[in-house]
C-alpha atoms as a PDB file:
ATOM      1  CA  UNK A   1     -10.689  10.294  14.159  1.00  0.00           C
ATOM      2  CA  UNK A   2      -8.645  12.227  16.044  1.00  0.00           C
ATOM      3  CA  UNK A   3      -7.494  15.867  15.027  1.00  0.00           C
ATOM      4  CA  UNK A   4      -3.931  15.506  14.027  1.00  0.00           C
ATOM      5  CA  UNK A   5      -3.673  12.162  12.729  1.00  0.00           C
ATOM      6  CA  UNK A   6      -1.035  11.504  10.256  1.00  0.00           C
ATOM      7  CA  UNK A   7      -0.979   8.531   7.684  1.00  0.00           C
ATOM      8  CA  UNK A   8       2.646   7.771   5.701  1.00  0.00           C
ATOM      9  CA  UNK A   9       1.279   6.385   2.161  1.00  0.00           C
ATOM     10  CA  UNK A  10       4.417   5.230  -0.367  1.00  0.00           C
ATOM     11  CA  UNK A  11       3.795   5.000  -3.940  1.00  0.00           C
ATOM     12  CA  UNK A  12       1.609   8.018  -3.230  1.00  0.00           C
ATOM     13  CA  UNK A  13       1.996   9.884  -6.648  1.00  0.00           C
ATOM     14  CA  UNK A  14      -0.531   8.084  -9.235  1.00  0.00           C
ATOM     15  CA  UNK A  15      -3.018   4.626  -8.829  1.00  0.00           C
ATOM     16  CA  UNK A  16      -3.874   3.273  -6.027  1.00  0.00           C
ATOM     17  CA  UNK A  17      -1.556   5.209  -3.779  1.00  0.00           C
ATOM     18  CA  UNK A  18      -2.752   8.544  -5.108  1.00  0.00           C
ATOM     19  CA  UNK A  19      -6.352   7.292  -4.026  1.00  0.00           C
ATOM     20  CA  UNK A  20      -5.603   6.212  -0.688  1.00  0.00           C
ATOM     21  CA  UNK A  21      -3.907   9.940  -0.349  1.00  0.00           C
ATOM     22  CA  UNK A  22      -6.953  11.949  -1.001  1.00  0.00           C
ATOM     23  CA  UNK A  23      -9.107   9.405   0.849  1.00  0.00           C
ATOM     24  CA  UNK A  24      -7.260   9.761   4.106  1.00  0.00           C
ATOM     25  CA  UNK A  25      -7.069  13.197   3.588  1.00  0.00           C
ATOM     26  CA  UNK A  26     -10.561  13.772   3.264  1.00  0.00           C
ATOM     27  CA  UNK A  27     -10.909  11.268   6.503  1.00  0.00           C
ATOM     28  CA  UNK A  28      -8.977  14.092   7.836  1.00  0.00           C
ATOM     29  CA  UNK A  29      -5.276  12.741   8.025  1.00  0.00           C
ATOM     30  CA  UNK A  30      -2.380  14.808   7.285  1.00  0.00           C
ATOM     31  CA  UNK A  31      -0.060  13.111   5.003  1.00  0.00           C
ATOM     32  CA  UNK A  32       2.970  11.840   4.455  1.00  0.00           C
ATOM     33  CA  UNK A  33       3.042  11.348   0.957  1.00  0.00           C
ATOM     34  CA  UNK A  34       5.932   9.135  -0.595  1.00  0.00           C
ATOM     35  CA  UNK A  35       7.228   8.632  -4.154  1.00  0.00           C
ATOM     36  CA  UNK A  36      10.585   8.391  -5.842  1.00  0.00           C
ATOM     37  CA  UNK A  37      10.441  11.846  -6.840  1.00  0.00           C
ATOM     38  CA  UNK A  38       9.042  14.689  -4.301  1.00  0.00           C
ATOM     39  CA  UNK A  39       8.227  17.275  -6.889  1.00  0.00           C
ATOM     40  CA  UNK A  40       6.515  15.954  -9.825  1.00  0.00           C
ATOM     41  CA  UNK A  41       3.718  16.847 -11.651  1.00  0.00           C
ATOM     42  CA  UNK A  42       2.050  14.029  -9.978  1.00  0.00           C
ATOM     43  CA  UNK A  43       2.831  15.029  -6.790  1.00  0.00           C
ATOM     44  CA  UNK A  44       2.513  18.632  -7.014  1.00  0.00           C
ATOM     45  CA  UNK A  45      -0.844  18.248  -8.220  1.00  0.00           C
ATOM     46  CA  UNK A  46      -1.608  15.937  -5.508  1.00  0.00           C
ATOM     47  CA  UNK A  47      -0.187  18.562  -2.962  1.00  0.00           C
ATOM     48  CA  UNK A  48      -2.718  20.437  -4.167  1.00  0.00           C
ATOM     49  CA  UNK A  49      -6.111  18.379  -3.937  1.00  0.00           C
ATOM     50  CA  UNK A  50      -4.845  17.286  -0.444  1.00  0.00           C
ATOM     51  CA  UNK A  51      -4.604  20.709   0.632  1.00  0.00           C
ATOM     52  CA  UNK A  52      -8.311  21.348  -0.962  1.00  0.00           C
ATOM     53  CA  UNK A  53      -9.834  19.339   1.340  1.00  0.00           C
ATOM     54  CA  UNK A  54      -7.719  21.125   4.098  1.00  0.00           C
ATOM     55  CA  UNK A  55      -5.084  18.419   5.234  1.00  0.00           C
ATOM     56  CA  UNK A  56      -1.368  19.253   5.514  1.00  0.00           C
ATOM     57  CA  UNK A  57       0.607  17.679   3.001  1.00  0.00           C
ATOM     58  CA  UNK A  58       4.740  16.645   3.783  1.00  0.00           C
ATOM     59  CA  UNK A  59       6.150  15.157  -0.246  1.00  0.00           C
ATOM     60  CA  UNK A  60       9.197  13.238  -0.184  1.00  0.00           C
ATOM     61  CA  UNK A  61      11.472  11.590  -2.575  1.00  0.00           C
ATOM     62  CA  UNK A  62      13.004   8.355  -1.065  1.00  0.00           C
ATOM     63  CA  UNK A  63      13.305   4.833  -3.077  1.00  0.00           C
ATOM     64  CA  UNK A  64      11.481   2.760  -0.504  1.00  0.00           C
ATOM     65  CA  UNK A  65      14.414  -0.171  -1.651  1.00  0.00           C
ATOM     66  CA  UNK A  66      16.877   2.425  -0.290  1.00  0.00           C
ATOM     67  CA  UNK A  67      16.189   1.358   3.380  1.00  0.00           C
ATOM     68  CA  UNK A  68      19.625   3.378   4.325  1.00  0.00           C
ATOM     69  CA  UNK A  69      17.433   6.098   4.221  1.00  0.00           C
ATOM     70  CA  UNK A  70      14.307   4.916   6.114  1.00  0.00           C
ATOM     71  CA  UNK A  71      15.618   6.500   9.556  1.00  0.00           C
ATOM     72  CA  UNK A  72      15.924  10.002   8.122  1.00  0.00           C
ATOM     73  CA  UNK A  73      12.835   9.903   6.311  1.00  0.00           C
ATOM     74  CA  UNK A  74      10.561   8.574   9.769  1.00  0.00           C
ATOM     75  CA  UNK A  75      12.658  10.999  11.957  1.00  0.00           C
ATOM     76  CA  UNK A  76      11.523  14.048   9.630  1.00  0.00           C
ATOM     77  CA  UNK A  77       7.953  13.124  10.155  1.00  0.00           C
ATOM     78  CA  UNK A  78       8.151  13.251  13.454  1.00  0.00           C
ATOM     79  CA  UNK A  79       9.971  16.767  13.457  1.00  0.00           C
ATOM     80  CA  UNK A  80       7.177  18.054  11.308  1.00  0.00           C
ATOM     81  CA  UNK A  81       3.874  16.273  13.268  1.00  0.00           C
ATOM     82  CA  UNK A  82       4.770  14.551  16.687  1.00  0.00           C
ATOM     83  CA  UNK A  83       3.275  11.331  15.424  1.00  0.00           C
ATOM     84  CA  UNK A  84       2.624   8.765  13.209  1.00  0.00           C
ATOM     85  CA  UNK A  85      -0.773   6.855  13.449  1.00  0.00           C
ATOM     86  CA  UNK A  86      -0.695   5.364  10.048  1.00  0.00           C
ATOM     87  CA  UNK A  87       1.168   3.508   7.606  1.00  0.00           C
ATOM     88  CA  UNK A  88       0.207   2.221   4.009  1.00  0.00           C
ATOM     89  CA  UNK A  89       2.502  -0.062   2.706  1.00  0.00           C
ATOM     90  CA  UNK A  90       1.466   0.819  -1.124  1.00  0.00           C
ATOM     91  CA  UNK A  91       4.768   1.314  -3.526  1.00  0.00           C
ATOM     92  CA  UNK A  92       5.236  -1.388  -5.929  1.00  0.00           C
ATOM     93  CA  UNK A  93       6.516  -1.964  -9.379  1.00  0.00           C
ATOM     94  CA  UNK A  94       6.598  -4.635 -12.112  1.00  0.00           C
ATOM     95  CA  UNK A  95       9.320  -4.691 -15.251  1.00  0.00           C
ATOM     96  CA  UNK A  96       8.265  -2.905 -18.628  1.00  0.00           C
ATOM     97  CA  UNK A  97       9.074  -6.248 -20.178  1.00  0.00           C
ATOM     98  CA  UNK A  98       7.723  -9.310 -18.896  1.00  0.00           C
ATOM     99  CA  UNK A  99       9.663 -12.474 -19.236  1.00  0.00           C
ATOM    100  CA  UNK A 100       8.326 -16.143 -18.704  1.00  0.00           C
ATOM    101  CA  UNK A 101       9.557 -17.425 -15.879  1.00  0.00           C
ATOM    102  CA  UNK A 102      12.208 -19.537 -18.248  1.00  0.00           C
ATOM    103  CA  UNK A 103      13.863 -16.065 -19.310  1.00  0.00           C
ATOM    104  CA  UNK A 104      13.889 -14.542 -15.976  1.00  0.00           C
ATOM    105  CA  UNK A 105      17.146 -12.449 -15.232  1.00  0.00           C
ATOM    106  CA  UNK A 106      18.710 -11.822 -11.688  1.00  0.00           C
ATOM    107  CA  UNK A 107      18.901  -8.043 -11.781  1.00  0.00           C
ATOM    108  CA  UNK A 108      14.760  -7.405 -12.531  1.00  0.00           C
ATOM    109  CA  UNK A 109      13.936 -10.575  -9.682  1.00  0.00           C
ATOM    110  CA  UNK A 110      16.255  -8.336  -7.543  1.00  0.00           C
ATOM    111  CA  UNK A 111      15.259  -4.801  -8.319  1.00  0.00           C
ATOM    112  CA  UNK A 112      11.327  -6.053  -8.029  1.00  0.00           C
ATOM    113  CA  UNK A 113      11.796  -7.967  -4.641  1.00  0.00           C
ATOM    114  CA  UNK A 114      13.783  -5.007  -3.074  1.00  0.00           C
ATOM    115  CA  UNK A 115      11.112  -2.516  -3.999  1.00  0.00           C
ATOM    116  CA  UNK A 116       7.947  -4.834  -3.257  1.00  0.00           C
ATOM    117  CA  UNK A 117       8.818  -6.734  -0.625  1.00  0.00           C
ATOM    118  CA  UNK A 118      12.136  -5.659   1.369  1.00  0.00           C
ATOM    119  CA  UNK A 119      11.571  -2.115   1.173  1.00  0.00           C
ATOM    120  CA  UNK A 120       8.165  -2.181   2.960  1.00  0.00           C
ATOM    121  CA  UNK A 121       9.236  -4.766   5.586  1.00  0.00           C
ATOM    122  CA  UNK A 122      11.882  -2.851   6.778  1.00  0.00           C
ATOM    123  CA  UNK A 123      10.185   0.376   6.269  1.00  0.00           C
ATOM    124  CA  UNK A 124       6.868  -1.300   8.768  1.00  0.00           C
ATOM    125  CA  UNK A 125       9.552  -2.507  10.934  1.00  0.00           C
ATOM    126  CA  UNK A 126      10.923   1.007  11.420  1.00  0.00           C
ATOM    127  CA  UNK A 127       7.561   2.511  11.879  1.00  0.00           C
ATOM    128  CA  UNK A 128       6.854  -0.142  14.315  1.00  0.00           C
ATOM    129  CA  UNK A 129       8.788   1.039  16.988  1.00  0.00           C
ATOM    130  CA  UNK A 130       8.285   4.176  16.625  1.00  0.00           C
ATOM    131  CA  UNK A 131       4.104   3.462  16.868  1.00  0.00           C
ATOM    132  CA  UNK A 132       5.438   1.358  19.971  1.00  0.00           C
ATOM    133  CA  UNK A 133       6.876   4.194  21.408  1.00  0.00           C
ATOM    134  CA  UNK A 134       4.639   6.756  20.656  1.00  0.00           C
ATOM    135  CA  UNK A 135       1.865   4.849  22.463  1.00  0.00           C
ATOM    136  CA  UNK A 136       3.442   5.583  25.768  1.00  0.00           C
ATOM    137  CA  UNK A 137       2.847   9.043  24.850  1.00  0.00           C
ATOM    138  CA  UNK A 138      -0.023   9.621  23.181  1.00  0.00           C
ATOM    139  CA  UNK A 139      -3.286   9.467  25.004  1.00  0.00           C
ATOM    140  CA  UNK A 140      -5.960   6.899  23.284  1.00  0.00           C
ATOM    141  CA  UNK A 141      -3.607   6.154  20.130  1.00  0.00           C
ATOM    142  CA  UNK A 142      -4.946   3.259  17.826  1.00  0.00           C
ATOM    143  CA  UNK A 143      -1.979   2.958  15.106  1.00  0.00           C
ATOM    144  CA  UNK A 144      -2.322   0.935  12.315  1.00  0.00           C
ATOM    145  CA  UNK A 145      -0.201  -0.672   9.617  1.00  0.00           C
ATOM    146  CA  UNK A 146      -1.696  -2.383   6.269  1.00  0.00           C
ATOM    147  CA  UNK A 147       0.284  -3.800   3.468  1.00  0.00           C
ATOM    148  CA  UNK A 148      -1.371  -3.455  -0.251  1.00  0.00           C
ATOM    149  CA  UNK A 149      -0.341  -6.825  -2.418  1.00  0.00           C
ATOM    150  CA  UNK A 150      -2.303  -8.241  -5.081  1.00  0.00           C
ATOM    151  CA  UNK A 151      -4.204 -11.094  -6.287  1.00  0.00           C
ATOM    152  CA  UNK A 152      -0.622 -12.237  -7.569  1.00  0.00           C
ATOM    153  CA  UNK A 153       0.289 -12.917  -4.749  1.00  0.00           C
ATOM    154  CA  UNK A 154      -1.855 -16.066  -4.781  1.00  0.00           C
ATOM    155  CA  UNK A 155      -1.874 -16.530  -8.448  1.00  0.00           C
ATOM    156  CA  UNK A 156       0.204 -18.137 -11.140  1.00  0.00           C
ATOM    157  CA  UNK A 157       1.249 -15.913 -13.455  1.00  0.00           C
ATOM    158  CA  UNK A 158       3.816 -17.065 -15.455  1.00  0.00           C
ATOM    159  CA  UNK A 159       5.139 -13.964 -17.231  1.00  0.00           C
ATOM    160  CA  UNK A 160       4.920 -12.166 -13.713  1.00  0.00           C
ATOM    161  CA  UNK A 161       7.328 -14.522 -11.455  1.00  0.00           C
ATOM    162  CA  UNK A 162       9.162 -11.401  -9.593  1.00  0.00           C
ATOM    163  CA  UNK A 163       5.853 -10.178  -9.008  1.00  0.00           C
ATOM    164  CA  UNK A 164       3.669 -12.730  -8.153  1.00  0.00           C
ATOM    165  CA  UNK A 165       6.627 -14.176  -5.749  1.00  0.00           C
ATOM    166  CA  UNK A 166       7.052 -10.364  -3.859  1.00  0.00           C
ATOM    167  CA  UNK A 167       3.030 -10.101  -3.156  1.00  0.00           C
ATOM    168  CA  UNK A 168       2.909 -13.240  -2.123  1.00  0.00           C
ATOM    169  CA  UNK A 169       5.801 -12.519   0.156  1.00  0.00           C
ATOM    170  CA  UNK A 170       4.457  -9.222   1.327  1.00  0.00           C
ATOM    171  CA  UNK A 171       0.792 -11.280   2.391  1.00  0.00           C
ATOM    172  CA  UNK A 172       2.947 -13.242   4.332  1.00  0.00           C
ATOM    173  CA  UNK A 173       4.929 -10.098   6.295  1.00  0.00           C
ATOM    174  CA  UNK A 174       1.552  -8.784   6.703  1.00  0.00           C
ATOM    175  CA  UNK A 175       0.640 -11.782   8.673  1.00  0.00           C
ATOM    176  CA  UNK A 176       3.493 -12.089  10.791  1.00  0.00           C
ATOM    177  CA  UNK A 177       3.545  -8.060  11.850  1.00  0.00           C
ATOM    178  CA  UNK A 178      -0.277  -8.290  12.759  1.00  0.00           C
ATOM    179  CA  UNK A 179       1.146 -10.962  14.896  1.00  0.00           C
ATOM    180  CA  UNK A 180       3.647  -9.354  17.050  1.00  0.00           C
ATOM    181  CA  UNK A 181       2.256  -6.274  17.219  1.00  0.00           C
ATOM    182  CA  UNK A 182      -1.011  -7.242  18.103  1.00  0.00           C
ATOM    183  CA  UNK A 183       0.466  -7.519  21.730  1.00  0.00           C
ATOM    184  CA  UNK A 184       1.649  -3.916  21.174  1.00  0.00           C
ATOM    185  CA  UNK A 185      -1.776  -2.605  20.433  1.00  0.00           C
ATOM    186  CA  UNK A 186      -0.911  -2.142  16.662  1.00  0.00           C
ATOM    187  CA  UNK A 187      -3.275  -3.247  14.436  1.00  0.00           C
ATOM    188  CA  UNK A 188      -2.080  -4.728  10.381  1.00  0.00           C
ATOM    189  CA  UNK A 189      -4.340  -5.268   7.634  1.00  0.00           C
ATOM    190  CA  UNK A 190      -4.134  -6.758   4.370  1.00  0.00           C
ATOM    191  CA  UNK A 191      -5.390  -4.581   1.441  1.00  0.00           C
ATOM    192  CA  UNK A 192      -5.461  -7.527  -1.666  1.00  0.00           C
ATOM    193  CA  UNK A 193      -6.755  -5.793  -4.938  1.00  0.00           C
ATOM    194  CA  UNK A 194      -7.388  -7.947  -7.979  1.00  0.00           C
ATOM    195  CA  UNK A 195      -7.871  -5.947 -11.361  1.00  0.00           C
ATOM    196  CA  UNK A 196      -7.298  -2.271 -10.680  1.00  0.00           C
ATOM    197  CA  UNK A 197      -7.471   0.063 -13.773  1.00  0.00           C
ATOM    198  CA  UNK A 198      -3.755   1.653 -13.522  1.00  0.00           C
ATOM    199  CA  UNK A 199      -1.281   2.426 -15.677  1.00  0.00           C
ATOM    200  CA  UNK A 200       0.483  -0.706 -14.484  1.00  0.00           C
ATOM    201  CA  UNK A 201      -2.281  -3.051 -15.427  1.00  0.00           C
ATOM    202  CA  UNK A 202      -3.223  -1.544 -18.425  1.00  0.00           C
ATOM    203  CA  UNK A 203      -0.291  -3.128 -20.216  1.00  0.00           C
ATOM    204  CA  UNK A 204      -2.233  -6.252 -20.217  1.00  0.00           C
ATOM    205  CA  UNK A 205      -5.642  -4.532 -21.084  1.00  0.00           C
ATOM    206  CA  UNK A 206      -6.724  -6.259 -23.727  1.00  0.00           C
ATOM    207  CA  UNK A 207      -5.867  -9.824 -22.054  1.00  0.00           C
ATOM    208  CA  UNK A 208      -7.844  -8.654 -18.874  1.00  0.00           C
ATOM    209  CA  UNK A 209     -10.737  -7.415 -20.733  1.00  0.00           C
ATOM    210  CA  UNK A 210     -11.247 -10.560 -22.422  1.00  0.00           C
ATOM    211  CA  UNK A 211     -10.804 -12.956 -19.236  1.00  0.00           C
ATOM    212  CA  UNK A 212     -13.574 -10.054 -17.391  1.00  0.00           C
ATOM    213  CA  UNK A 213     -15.803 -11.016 -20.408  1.00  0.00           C
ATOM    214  CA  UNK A 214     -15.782 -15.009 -20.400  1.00  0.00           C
ATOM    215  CA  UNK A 215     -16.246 -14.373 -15.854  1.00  0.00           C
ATOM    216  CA  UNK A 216     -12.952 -13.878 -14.460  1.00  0.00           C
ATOM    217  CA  UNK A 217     -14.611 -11.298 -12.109  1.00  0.00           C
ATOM    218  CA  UNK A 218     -18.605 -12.386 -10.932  1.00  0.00           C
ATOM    219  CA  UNK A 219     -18.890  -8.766 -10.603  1.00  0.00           C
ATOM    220  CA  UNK A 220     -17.896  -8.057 -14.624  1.00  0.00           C
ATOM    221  CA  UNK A 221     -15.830  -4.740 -14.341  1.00  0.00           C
ATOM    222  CA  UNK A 222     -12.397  -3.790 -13.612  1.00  0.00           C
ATOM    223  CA  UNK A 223     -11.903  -2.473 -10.331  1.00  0.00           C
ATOM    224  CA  UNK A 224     -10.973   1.453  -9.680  1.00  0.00           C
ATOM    225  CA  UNK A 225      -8.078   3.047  -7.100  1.00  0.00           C
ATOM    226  CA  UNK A 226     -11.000   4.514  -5.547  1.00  0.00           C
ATOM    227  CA  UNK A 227     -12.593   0.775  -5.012  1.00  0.00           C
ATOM    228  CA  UNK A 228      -9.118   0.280  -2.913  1.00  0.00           C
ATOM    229  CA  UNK A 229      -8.757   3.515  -1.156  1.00  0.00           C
ATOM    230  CA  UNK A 230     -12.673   2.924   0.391  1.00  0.00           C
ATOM    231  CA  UNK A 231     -11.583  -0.211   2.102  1.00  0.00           C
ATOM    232  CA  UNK A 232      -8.651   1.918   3.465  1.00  0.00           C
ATOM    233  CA  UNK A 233     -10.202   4.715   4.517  1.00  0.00           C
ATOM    234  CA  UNK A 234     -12.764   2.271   6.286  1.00  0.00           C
ATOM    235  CA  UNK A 235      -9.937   0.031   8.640  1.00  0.00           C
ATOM    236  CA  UNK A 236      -8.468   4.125   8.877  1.00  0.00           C
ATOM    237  CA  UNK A 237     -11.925   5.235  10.598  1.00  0.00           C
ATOM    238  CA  UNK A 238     -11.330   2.326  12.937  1.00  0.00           C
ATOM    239  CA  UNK A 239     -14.083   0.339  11.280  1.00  0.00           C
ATOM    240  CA  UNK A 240     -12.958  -3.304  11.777  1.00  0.00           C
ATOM    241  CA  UNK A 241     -10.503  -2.635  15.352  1.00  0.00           C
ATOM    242  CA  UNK A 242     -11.101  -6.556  16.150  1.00  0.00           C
ATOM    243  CA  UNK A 243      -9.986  -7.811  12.912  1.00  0.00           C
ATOM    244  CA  UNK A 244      -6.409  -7.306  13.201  1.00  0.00           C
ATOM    245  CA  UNK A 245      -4.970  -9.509  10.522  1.00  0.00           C
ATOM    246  CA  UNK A 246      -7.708 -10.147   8.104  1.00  0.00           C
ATOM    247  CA  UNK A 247      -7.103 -10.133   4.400  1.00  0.00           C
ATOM    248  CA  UNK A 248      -9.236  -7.532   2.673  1.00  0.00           C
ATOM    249  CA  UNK A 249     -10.186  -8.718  -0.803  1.00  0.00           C
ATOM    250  CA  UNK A 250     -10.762  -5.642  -3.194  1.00  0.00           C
ATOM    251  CA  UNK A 251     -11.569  -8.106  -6.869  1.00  0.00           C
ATOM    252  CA  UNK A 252     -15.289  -7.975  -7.405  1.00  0.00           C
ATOM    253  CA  UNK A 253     -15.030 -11.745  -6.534  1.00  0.00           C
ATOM    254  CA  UNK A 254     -12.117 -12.843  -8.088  1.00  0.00           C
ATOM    255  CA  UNK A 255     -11.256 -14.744  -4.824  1.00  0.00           C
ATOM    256  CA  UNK A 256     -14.680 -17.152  -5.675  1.00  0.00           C
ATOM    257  CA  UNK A 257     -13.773 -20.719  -6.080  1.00  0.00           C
ATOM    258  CA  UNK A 258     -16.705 -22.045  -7.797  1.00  0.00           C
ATOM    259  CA  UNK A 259     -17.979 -25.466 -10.078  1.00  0.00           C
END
């Protein structure tokens, strides 16, 4: 990579985003790192690992569903760096209570869909034409955008509706950015991880653990952050510059369709 690169990762504090962080930065990235809150103990302990591996670290607090503040937040990444050459789509949530579809209220549909899906549209969208820009300017600049959903995104899951309907959502803006910026020289890649060991998923542990035994997954284990922020780091190196678009499947299998 080049010297200088700087990746934008939201939901950087803990899971998978806090795994893409210190993957990038030991690619060599400088990072943006987002999360609701700029000082926590997550991300001050982050700040410190990224700076281990001797990356420059920028924490900020933004809401990524508060897209009123998406202009002042890219504008202050430029001030600091001059450039953005990545963005990772990561920040998601899911309600502490999960309803069957049947019981579903308005406000948690809302507050999940404005985090999961509108946030990070808008957010690409505004990073977009910046990365448009900025490749006027900057000699040899490969930027790259990639969206992290889920395997819920093609998956029933009843009890899950807000969040099974915002992946799949977010597959689908992944889709149509790799299209229109393909022209621009941007490249978008889907990141789709099926059973990641965070503290989101472990809610359902037990229920997991017990489809992994009777073959859910062909490879038998739940998957790690660090299983994830591999296949990142990879598409960051410029591994796969042709395959603008693709779906990267991060399961063990779980995509297998088999008789």
């Amino acid at each position: 990579m080049d010297p200088g690169q700087v990746a934008i990762i939201t939901g950087a504090s803990r899971g998978i985003g806090r795994a893409i962080t210190l993957a990038l930065a030991l690619e060599g990235y400088d990072v943006a790192a987002i999360a609701r809150t700029s000082d926590s103990e997550g991300m001050l302990s982050l700040q410190q690992e990224v700076e281990a591996l001797g990356a420059q670290f920028f924490p900020i607090g933004l809401d990524v569903a508060n897209t009123n503040l998406h202009d002042e937040v890219i504008l202050s990444i430029l001030d600091r760096y001059g450039r953005i050459d990545l963005l990772i789509n990561n920040a998601g949530i899911a309600p502490i209570e999960r309803k069957d579809l049947l019981d579903l209220d308005e406000e948690t549909y809302d507050r999940v869909l404005s985090v999961n899906l509108r946030g990070p549209v808008f957010l690409a969208r505004r990073v977009a034409r910046e990365m448009i820009w900025l490749r006027e300017k900057i000699k040899d600049y490969r930027p790259a955008i990639m969206f992290v959903t889920s395997f819920l995104g093609n998956t029933s899951f009843t009890h899950g509706v807000d969040v099974c309907i915002s992946k799949a959502g977010l597959s689908m803006a992944a889709l149509v950015f790799a299209d229109r910026l393909s022209e621009e020289g941007i490249n978008v890649y889907e990141i789709r991880p099926g059973l990641i060991k965070t503290e989101l998923s472990t809610r359902s542990k037990y229920k997991f653990d017990r489809l992994i035994t009777e073959g859910l997954i062909p490879q038998k284990r739940w998957g790690t952050p660090e299983d994830v922020a591999k296949a990142v780091a990879s598409l960051a190196r410029g591994d796969w510059a042709f395959s603008t678009g693709t779906i990267f499947e991060v399961s063990g299998g779980m995509n297998i369709k088999s008789i």
